[in-house]
Protein backbone atom coordinates (compact mmCIF):
# COMPACT_ATOMS: atom_id res chain seq x y z
CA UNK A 1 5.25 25.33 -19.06
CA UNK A 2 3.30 23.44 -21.72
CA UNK A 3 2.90 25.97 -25.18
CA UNK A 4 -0.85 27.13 -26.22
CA UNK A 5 -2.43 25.28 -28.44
CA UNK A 6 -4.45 26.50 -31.96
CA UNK A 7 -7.28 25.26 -33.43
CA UNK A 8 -7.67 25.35 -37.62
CA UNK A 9 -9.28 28.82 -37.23
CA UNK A 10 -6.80 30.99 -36.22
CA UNK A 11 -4.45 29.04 -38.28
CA UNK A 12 -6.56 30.39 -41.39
CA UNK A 13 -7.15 33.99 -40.30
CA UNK A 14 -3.41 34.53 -40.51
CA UNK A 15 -3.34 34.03 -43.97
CA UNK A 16 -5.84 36.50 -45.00
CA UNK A 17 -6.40 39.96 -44.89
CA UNK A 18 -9.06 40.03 -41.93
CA UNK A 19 -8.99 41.88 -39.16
CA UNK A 20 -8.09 39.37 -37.14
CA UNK A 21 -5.14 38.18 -38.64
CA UNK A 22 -2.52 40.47 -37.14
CA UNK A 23 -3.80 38.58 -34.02
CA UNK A 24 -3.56 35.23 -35.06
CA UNK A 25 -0.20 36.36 -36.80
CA UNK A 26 1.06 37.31 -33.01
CA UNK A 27 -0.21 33.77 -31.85
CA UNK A 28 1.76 31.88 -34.49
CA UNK A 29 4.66 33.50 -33.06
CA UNK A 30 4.74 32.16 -29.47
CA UNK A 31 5.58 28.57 -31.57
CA UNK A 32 2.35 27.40 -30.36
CA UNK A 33 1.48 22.98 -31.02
CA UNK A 34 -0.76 21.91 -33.42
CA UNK A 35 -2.10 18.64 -34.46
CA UNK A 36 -2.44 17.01 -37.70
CA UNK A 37 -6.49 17.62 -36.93
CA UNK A 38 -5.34 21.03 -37.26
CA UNK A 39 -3.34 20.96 -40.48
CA UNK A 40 -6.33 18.88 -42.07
CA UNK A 41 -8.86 21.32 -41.09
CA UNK A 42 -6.57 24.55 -42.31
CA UNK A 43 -5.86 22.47 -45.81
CA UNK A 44 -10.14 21.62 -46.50
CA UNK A 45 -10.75 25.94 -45.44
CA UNK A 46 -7.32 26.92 -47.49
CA UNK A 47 -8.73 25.15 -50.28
CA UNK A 48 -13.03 25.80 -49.81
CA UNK A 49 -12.76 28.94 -48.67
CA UNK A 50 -9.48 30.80 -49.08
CA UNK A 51 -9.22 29.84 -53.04
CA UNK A 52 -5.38 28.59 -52.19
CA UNK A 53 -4.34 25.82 -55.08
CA UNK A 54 -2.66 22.80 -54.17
CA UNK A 55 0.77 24.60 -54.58
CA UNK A 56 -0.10 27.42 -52.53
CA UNK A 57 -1.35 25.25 -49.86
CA UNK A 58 1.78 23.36 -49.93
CA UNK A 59 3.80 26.33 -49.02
CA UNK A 60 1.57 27.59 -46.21
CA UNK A 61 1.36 23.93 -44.18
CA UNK A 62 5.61 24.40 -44.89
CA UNK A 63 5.16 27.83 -43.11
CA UNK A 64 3.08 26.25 -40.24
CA UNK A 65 5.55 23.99 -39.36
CA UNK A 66 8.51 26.32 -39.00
CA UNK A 67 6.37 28.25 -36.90
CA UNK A 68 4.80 25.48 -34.88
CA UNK A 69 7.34 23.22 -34.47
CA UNK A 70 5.34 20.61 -32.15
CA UNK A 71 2.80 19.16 -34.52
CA UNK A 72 1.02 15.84 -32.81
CA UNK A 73 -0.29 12.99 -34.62
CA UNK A 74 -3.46 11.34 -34.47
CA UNK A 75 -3.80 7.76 -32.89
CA UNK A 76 -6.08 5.35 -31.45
CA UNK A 77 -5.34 6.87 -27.58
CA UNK A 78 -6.45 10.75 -28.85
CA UNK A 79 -9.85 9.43 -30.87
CA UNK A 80 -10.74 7.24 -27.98
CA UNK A 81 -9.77 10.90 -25.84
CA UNK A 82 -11.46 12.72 -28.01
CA UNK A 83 -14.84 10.52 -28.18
CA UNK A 84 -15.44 10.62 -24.47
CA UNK A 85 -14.60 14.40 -24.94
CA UNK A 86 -17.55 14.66 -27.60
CA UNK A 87 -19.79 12.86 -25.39
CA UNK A 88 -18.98 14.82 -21.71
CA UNK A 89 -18.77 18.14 -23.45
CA UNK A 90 -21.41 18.32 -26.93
CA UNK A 91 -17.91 18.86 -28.99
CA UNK A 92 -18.35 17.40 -32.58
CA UNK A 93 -15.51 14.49 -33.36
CA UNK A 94 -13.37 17.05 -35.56
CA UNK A 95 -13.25 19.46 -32.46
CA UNK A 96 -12.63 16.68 -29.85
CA UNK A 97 -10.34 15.14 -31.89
CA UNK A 98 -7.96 19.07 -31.36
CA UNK A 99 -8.88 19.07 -27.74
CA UNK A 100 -7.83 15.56 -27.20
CA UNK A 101 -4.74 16.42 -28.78
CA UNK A 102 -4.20 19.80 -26.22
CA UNK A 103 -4.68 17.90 -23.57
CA UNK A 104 -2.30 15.40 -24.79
CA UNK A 105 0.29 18.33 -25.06
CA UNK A 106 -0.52 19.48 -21.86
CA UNK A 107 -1.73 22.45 -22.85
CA UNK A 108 -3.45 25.24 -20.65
CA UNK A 109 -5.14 27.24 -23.49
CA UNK A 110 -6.74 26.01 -26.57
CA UNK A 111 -7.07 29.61 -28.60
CA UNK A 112 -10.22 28.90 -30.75
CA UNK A 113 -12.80 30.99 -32.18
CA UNK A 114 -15.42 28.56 -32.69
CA UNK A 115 -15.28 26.63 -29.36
CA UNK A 116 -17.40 27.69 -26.58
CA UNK A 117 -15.27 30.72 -24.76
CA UNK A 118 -14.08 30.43 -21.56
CA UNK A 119 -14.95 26.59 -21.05
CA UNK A 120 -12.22 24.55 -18.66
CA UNK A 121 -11.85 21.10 -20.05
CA UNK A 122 -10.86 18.56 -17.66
CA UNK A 123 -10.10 21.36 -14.94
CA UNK A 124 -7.00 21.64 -16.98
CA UNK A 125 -7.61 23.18 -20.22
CA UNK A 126 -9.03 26.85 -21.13
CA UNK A 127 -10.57 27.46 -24.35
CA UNK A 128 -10.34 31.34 -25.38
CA UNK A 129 -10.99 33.27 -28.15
CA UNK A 130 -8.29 35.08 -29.26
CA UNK A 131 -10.66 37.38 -30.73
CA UNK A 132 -13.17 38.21 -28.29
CA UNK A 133 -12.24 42.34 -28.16
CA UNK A 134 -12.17 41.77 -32.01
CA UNK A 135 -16.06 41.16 -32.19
């Protein structure tokens, strides 16, 4: 069985003092896969939003990958996946570009807060929000 997959949001909320971040806290547990998409998105909202310096950032993309040890990388096979992706399902590039890469891990669940709820991608992929009773 293929692990869940998290997008850049509940990457962030575990690093701040939220509400949701005891959940995202218990999702970074299960070792969940990544993508670099992922880490890129985390380090621009780490740095925008979170007020982390370069140092600080450093150490929490070091925590990320202890505790999600599968981290995929971007390449010409997961853009092209991820652009008819944006075009079947209204996705943006940055967000096909981290369900490209589920599906590529063979994923079943794509936690994400920002990505429609419930949708199956593919017949094969379920995105959730791990925050749903949170709201």
């Amino acid at each position: 069985m293929a692990a869940d997959f998290l997008d850049s949001n509940v990457l962030v909320y575990a690093f701040t003092a939220d509400r949701r971040a005891a959940v995202a806290q218990t999702l970074l547990q299960t070792r969940p896969v990544i993508s670099v998409q992922v880490l890129n998105e985390f380090t621009n909202v780490a740095r925008r939003k979170l007020g982390m310096d370069w140092p600080e950032v450093a150490e929490a993309i070091s925590e990320l990958r202890v505790l999600c040890p599968t981290i995929l990388a971007l390449d010409l096979a997961t853009h092209d996946e991820a652009l008819r992706i944006a075009e079947r399902y209204g996705y943006s590039i940055f967000d096909a570009l981290i369900v490209a890469s589920a599906l590529q891990a063979g994923s079943d669940t794509l936690w994400s807060e920002d990505m429609r709820d419930g949708i199956v991608i593919d017949g094969r992929l379920r995105i959730s929000n791990p925050f749903r009773k949170e709201s």
